[in-house]
PDB file of N, CA and C in Angstrom:
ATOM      1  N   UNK A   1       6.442  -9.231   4.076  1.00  0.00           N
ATOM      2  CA  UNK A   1       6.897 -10.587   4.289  1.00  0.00           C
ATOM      3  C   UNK A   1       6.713 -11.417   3.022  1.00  0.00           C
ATOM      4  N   UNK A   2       5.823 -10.932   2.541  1.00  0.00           N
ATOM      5  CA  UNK A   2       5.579 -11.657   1.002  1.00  0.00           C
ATOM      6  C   UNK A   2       6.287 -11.438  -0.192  1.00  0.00           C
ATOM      7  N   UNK A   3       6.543 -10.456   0.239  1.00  0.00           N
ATOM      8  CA  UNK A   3       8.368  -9.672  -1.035  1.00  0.00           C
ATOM      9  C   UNK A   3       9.308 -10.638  -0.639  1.00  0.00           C
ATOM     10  N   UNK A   4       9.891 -10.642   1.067  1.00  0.00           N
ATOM     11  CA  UNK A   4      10.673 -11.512   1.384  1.00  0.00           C
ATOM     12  C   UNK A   4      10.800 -13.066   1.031  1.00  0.00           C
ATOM     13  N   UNK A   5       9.714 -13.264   1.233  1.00  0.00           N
ATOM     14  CA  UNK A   5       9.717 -15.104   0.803  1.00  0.00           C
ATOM     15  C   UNK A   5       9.213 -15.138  -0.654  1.00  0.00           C
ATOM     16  N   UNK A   6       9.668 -14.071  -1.323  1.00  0.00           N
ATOM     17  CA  UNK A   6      10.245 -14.125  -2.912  1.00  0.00           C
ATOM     18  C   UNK A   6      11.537 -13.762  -3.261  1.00  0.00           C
ATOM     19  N   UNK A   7      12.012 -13.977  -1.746  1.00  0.00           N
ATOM     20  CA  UNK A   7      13.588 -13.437  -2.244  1.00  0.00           C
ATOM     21  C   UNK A   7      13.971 -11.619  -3.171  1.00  0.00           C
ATOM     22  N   UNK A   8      12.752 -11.066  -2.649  1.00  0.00           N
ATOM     23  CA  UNK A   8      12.978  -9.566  -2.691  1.00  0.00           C
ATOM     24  C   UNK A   8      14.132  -8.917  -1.883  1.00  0.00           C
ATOM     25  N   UNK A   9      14.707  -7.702  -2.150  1.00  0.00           N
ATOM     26  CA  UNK A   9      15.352  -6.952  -1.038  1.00  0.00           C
ATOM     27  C   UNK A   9      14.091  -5.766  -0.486  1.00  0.00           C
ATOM     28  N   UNK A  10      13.878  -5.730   0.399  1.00  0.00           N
ATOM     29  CA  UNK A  10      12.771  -4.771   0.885  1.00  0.00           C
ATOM     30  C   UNK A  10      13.769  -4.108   2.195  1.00  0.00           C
ATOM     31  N   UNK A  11      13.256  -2.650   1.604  1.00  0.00           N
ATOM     32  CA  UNK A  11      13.604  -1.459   2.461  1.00  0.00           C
ATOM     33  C   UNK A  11      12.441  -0.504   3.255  1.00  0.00           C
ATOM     34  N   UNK A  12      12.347  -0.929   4.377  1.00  0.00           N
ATOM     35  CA  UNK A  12      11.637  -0.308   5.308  1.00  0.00           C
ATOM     36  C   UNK A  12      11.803   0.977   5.479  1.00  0.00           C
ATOM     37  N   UNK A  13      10.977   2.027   5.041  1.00  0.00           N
ATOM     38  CA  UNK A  13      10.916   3.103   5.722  1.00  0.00           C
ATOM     39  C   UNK A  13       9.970   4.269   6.302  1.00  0.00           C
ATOM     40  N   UNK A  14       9.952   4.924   7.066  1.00  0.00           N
ATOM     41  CA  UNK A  14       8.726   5.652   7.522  1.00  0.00           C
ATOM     42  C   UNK A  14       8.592   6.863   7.581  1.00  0.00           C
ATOM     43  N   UNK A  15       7.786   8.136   8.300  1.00  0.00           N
ATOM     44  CA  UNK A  15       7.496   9.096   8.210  1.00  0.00           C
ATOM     45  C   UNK A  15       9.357   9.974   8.535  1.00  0.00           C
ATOM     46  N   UNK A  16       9.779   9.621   8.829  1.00  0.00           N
ATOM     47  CA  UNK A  16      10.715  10.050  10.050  1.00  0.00           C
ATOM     48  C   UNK A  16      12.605   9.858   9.143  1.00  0.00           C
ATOM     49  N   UNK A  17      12.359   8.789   8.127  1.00  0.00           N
ATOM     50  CA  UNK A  17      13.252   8.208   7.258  1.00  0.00           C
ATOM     51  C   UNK A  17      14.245   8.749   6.857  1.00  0.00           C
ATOM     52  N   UNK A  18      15.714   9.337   7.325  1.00  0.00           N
ATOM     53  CA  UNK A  18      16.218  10.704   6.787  1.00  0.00           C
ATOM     54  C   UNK A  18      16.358  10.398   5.022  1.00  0.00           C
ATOM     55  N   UNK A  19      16.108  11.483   4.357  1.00  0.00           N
ATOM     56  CA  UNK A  19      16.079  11.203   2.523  1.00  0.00           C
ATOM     57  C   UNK A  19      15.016  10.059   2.306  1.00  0.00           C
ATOM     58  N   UNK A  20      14.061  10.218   2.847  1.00  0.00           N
ATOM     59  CA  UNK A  20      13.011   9.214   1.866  1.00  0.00           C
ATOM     60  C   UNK A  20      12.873   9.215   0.648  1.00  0.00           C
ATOM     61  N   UNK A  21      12.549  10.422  -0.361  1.00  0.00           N
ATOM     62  CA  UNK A  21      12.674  11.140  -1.130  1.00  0.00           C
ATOM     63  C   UNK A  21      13.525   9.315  -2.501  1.00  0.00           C
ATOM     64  N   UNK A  22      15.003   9.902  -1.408  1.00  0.00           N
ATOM     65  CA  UNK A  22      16.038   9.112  -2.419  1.00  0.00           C
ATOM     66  C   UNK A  22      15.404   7.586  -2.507  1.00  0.00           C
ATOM     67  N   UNK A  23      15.195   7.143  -1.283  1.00  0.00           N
ATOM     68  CA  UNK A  23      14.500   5.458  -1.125  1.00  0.00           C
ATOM     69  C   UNK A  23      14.191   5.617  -1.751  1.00  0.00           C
ATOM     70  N   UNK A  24      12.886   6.080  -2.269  1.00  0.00           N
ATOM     71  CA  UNK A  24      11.630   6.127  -3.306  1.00  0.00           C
ATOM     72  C   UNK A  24      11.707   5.947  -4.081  1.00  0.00           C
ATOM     73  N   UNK A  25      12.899   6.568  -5.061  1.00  0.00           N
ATOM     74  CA  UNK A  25      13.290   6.777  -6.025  1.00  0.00           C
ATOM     75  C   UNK A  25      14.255   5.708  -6.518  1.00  0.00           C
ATOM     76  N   UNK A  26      14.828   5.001  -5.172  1.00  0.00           N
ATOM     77  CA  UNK A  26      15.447   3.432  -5.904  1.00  0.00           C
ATOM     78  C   UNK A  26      14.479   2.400  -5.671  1.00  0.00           C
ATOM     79  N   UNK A  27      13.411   2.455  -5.384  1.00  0.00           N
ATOM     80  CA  UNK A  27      12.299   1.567  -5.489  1.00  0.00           C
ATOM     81  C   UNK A  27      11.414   0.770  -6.534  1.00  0.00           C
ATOM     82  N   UNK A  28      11.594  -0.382  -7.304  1.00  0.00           N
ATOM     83  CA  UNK A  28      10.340  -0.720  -8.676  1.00  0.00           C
ATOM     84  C   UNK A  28       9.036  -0.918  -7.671  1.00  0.00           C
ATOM     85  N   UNK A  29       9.027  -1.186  -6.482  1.00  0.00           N
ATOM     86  CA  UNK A  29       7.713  -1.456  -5.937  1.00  0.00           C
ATOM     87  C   UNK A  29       7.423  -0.347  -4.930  1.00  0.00           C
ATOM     88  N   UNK A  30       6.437  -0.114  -4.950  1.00  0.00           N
ATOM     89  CA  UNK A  30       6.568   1.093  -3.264  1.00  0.00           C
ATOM     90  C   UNK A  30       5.190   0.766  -2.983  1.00  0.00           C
ATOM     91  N   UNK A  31       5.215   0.598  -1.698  1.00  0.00           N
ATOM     92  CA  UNK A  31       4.113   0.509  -0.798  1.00  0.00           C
ATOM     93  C   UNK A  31       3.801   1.251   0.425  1.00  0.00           C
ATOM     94  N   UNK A  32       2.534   2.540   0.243  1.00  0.00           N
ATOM     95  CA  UNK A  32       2.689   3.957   1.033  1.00  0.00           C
ATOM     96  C   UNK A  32       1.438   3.413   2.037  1.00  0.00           C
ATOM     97  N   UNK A  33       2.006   3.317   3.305  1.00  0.00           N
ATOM     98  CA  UNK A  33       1.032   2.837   4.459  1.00  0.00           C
ATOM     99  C   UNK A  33       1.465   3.935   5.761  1.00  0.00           C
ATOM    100  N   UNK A  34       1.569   4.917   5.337  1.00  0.00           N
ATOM    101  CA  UNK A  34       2.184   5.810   6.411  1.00  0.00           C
ATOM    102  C   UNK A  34       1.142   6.546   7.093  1.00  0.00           C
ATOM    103  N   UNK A  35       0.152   7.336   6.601  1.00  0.00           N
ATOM    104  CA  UNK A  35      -0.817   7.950   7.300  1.00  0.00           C
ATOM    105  C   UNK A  35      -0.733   9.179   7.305  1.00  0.00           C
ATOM    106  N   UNK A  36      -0.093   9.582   6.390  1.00  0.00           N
ATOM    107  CA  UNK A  36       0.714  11.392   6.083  1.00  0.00           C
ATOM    108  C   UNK A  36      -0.218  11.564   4.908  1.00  0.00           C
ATOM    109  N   UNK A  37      -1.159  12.466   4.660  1.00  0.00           N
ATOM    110  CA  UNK A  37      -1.293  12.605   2.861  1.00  0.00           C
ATOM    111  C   UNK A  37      -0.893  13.512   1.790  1.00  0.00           C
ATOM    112  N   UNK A  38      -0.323  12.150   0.839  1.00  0.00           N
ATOM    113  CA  UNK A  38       0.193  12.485  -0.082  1.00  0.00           C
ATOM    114  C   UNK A  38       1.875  12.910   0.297  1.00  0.00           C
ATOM    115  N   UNK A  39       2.476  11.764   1.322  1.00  0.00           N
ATOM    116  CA  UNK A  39       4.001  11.986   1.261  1.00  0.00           C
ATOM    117  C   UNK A  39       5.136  11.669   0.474  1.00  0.00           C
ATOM    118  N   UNK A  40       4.295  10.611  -0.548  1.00  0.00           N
ATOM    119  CA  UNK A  40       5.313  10.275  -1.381  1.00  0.00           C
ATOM    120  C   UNK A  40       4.344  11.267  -2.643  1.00  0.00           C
ATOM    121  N   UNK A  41       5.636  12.096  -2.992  1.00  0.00           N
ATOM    122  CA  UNK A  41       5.166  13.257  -4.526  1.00  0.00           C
ATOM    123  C   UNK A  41       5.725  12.079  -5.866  1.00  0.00           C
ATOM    124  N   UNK A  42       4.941  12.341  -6.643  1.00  0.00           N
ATOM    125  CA  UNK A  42       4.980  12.028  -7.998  1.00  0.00           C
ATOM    126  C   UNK A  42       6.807  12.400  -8.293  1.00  0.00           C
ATOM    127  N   UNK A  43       7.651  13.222  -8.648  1.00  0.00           N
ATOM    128  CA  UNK A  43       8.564  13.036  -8.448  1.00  0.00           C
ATOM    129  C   UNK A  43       9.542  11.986  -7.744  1.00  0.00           C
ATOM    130  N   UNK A  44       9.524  11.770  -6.815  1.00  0.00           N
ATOM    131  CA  UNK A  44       9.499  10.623  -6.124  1.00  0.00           C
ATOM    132  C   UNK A  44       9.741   8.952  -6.732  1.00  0.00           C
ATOM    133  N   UNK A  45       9.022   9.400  -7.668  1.00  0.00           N
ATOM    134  CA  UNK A  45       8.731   7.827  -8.170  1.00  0.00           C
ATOM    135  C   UNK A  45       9.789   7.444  -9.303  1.00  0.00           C
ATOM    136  N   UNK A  46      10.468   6.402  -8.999  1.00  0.00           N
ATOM    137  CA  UNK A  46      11.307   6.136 -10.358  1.00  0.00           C
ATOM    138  C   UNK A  46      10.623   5.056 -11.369  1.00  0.00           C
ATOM    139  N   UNK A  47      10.864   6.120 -12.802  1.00  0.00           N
ATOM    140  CA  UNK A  47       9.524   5.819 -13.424  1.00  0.00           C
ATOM    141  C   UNK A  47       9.576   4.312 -14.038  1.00  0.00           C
ATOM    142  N   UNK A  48       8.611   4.159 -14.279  1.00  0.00           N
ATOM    143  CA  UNK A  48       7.724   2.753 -14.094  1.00  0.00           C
ATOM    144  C   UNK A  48       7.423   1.604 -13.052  1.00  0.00           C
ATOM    145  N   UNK A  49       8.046   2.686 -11.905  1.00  0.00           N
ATOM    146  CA  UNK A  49       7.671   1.348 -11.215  1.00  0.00           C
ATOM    147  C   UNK A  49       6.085   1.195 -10.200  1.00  0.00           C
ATOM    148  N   UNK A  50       5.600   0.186  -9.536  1.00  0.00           N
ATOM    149  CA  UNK A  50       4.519  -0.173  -9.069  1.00  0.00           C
ATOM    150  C   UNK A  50       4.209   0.506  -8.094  1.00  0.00           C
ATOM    151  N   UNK A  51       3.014   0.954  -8.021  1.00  0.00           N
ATOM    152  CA  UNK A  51       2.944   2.416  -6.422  1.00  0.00           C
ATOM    153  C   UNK A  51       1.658   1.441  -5.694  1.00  0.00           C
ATOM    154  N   UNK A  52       2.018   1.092  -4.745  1.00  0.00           N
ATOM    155  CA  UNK A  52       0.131   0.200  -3.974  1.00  0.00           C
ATOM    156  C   UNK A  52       0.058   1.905  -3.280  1.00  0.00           C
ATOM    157  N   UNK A  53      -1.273   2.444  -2.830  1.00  0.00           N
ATOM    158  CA  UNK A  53      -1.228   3.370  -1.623  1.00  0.00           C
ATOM    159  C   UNK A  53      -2.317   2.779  -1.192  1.00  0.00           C
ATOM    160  N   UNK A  54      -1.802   1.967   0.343  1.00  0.00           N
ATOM    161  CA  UNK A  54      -2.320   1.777   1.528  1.00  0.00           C
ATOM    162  C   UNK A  54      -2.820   2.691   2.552  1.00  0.00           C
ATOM    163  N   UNK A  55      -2.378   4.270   2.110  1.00  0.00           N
ATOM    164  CA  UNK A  55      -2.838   4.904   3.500  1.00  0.00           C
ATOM    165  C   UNK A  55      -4.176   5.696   3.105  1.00  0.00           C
ATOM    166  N   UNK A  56      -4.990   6.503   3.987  1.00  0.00           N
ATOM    167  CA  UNK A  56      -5.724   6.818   3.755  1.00  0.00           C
ATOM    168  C   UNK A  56      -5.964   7.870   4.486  1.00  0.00           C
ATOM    169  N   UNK A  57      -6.528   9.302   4.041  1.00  0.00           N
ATOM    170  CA  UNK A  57      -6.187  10.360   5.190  1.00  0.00           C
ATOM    171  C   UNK A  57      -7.695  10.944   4.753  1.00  0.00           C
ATOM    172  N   UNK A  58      -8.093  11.912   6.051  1.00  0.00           N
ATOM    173  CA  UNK A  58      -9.101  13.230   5.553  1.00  0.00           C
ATOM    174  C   UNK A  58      -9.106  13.810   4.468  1.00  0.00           C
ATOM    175  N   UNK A  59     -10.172  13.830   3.692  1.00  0.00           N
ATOM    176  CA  UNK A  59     -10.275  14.689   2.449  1.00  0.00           C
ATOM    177  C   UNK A  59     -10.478  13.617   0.963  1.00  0.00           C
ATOM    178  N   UNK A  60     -10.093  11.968   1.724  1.00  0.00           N
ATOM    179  CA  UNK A  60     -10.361  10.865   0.697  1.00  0.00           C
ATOM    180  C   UNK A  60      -8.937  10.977  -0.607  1.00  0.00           C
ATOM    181  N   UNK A  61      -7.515  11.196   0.447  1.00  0.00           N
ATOM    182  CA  UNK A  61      -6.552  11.152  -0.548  1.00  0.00           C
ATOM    183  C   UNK A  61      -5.972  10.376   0.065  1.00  0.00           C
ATOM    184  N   UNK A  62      -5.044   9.706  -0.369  1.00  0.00           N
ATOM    185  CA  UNK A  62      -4.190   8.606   0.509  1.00  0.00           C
ATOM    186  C   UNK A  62      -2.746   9.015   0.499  1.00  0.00           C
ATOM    187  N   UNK A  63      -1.920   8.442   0.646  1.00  0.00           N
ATOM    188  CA  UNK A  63      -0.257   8.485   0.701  1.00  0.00           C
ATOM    189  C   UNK A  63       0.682   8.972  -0.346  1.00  0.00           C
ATOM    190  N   UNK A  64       0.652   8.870  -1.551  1.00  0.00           N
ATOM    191  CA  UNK A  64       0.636   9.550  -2.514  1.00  0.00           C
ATOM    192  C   UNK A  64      -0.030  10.274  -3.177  1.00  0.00           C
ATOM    193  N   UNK A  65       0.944  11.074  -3.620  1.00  0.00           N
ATOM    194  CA  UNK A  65       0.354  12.154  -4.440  1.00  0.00           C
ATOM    195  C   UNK A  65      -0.332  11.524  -5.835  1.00  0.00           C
ATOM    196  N   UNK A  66      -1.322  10.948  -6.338  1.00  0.00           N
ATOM    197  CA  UNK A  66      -1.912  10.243  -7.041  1.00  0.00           C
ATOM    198  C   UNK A  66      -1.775  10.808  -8.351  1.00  0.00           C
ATOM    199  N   UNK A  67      -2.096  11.992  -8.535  1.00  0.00           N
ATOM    200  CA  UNK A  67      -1.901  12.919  -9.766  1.00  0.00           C
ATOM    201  C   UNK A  67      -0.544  12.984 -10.674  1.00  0.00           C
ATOM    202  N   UNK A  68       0.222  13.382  -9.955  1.00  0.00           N
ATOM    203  CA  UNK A  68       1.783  13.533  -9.960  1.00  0.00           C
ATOM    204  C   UNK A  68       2.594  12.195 -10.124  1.00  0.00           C
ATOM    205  N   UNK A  69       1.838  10.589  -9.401  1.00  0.00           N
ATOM    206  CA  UNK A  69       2.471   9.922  -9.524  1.00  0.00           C
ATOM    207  C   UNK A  69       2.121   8.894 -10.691  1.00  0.00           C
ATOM    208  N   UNK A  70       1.332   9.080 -10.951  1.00  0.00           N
ATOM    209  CA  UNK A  70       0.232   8.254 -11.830  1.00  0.00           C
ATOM    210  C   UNK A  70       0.912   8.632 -13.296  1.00  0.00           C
ATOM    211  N   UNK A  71       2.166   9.801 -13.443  1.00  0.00           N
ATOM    212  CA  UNK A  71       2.842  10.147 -15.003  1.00  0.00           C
ATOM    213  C   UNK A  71       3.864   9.380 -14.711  1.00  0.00           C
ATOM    214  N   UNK A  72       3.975   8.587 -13.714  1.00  0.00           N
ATOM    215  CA  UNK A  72       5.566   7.898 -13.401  1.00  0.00           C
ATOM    216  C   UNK A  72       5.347   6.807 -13.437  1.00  0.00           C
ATOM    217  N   UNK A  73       4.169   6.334 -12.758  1.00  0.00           N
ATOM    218  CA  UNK A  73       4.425   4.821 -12.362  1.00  0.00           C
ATOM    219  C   UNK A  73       3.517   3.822 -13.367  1.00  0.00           C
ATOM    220  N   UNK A  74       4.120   2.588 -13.630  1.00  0.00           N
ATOM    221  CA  UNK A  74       3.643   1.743 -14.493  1.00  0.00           C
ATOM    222  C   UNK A  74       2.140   1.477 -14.482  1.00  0.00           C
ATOM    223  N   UNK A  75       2.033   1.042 -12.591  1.00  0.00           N
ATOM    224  CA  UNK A  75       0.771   0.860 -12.063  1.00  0.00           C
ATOM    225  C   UNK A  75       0.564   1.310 -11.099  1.00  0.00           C
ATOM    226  N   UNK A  76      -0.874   2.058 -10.370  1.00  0.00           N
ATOM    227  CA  UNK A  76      -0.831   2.529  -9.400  1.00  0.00           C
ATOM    228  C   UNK A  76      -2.187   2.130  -8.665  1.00  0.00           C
ATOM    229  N   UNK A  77      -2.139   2.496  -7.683  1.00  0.00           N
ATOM    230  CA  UNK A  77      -3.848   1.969  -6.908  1.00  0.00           C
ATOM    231  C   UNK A  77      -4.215   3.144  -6.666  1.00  0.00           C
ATOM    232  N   UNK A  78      -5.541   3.456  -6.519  1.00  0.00           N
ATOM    233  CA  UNK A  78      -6.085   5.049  -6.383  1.00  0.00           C
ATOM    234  C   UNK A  78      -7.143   4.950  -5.188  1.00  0.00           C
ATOM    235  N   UNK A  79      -6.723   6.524  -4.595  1.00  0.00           N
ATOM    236  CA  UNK A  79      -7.644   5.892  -3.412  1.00  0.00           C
ATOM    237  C   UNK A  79      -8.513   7.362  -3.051  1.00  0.00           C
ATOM    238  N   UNK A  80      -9.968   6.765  -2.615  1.00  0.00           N
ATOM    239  CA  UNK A  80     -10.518   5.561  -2.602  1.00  0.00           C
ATOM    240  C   UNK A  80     -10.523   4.391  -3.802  1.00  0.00           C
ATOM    241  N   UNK A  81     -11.158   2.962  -3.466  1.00  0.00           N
ATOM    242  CA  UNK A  81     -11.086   2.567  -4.212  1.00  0.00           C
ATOM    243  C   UNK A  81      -9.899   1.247  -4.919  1.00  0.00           C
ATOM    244  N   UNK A  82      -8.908   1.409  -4.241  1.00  0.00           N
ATOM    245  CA  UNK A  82      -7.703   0.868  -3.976  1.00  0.00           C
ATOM    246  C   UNK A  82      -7.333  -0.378  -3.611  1.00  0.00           C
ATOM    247  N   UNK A  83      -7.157  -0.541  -2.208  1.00  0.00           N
ATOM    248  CA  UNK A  83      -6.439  -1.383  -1.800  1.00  0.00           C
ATOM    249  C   UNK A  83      -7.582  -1.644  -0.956  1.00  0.00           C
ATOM    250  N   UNK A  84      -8.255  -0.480  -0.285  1.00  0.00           N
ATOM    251  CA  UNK A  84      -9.836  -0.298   1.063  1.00  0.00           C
ATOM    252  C   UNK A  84     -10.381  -1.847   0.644  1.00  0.00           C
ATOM    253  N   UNK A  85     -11.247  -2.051  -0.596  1.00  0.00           N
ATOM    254  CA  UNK A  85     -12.098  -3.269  -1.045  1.00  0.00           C
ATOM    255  C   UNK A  85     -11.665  -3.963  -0.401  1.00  0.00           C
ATOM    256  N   UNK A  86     -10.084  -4.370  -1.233  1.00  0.00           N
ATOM    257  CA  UNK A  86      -9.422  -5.666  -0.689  1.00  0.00           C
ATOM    258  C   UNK A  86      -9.529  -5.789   0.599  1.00  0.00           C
ATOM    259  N   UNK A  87      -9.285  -5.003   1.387  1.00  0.00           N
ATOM    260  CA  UNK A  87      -9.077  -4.902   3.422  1.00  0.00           C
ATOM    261  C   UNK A  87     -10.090  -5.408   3.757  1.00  0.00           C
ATOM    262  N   UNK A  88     -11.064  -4.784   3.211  1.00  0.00           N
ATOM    263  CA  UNK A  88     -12.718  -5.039   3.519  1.00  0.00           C
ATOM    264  C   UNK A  88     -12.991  -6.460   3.639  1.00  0.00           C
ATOM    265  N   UNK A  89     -12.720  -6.989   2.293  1.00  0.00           N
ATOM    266  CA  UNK A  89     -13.190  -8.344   1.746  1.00  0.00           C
ATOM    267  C   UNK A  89     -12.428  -9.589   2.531  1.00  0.00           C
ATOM    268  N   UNK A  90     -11.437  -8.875   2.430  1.00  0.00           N
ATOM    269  CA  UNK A  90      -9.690 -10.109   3.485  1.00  0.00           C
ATOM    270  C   UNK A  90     -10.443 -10.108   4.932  1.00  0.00           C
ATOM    271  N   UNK A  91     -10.787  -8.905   5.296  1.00  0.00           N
ATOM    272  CA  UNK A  91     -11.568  -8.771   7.398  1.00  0.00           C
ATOM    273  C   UNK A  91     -12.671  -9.898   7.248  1.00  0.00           C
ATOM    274  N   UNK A  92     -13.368  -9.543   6.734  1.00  0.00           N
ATOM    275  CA  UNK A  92     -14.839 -10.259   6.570  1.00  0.00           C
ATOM    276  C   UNK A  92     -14.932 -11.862   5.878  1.00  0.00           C
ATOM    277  N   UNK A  93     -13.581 -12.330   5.528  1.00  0.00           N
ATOM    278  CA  UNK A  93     -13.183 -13.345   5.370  1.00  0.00           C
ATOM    279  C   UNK A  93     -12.976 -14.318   6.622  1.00  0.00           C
ATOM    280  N   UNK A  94     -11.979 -13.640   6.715  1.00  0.00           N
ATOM    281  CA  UNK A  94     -11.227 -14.111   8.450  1.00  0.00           C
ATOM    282  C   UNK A  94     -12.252 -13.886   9.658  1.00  0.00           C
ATOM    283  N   UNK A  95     -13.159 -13.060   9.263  1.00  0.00           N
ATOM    284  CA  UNK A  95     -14.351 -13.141  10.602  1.00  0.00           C
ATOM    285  C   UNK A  95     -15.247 -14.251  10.494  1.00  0.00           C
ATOM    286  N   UNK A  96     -15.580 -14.469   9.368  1.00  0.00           N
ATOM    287  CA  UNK A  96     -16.150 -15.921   8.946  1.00  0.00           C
ATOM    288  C   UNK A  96     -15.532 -16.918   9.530  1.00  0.00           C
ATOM    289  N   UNK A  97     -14.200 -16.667   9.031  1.00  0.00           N
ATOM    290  CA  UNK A  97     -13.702 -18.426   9.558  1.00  0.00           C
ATOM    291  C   UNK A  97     -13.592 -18.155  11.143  1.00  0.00           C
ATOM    292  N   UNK A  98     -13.086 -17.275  11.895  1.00  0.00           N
ATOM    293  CA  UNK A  98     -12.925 -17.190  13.088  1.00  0.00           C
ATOM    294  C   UNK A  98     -14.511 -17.737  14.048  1.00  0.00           C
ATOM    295  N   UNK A  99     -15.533 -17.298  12.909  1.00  0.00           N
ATOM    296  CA  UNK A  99     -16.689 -17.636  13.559  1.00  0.00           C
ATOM    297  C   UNK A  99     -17.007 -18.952  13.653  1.00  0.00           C
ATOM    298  N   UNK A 100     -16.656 -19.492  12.573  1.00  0.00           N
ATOM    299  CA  UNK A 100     -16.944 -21.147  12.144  1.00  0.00           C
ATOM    300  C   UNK A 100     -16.425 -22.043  13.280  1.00  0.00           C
ATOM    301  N   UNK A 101     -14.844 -20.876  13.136  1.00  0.00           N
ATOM    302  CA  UNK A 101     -13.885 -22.183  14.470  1.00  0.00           C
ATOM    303  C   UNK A 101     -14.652 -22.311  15.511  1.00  0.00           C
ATOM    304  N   UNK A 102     -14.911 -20.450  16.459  1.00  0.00           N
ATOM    305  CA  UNK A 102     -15.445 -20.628  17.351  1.00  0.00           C
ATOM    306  C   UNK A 102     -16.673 -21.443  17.637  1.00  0.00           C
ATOM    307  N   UNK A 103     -17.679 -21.685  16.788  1.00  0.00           N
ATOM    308  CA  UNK A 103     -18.917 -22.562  16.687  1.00  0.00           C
ATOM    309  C   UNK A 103     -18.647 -24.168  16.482  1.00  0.00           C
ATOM    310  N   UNK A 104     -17.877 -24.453  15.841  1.00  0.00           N
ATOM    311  CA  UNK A 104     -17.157 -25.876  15.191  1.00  0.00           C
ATOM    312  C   UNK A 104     -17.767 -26.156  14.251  1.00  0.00           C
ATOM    313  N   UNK A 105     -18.137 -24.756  13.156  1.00  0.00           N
ATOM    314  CA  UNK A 105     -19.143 -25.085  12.008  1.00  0.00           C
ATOM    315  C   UNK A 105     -18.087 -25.221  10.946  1.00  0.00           C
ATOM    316  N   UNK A 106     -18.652 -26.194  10.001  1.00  0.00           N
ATOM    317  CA  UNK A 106     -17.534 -26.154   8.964  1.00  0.00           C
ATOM    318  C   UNK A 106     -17.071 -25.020   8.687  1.00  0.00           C
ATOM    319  N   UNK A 107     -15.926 -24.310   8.007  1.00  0.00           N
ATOM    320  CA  UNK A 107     -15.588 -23.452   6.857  1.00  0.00           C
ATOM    321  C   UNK A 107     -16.581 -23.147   6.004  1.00  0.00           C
ATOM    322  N   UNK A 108     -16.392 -21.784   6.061  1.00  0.00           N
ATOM    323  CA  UNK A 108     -17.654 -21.522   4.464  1.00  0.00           C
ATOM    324  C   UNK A 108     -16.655 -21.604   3.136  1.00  0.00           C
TER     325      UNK A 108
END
């Protein structure tokens, strides 16, 4: 939604996507939140563009192939280590304030 209200074109796609492969590959941004590991391959990537990997699977690899994609892409997030912090830090934010409301304590 935040691509969108920059006037991005964003293309949704998922495990199931017929030719993901090709998406991928017309993508400068890609964002892998699927839960498959390592479905988007380094190939995949048209090079230089931005890889976030949001997913996270058994074995501590996430959605991309990190190795493979990391010769393609400009920037990449590595996981662990990644994007996890941020989630962490954003939850424990919003539990704060949710707590504050519920109490009627100021905002921290």
């Amino acid at each position: 939604m935040l691509l969108l209200a920059r006037d991005a074109t964003v293309t949704y796609c998922h495990s199931r996507t017929q030719d993901l492969s090709a998406a991928v590959r017309e993508a400068d941004i890609v964002v892998a939140a699927v839960g498959r590991p390592r479905i988007v391959r380094g190939q995949d990537i048209k090079p230089g563009a931005v890889v976030i990997d949001a997913g996270y699977n058994l074995g501590n690899v996430g959605d991309v192939d990190f190795g493979s994609a990391v010769e393609r892409a400009s920037l990449i997030t590595p996981v662990p280590g990644g994007v996890g912090p941020m989630t962490i830090a954003t939850l424990l934010e919003q539990t704060v304030e949710a707590a504050a409301r519920q109490l009627g304590v100021a905002g921290v």
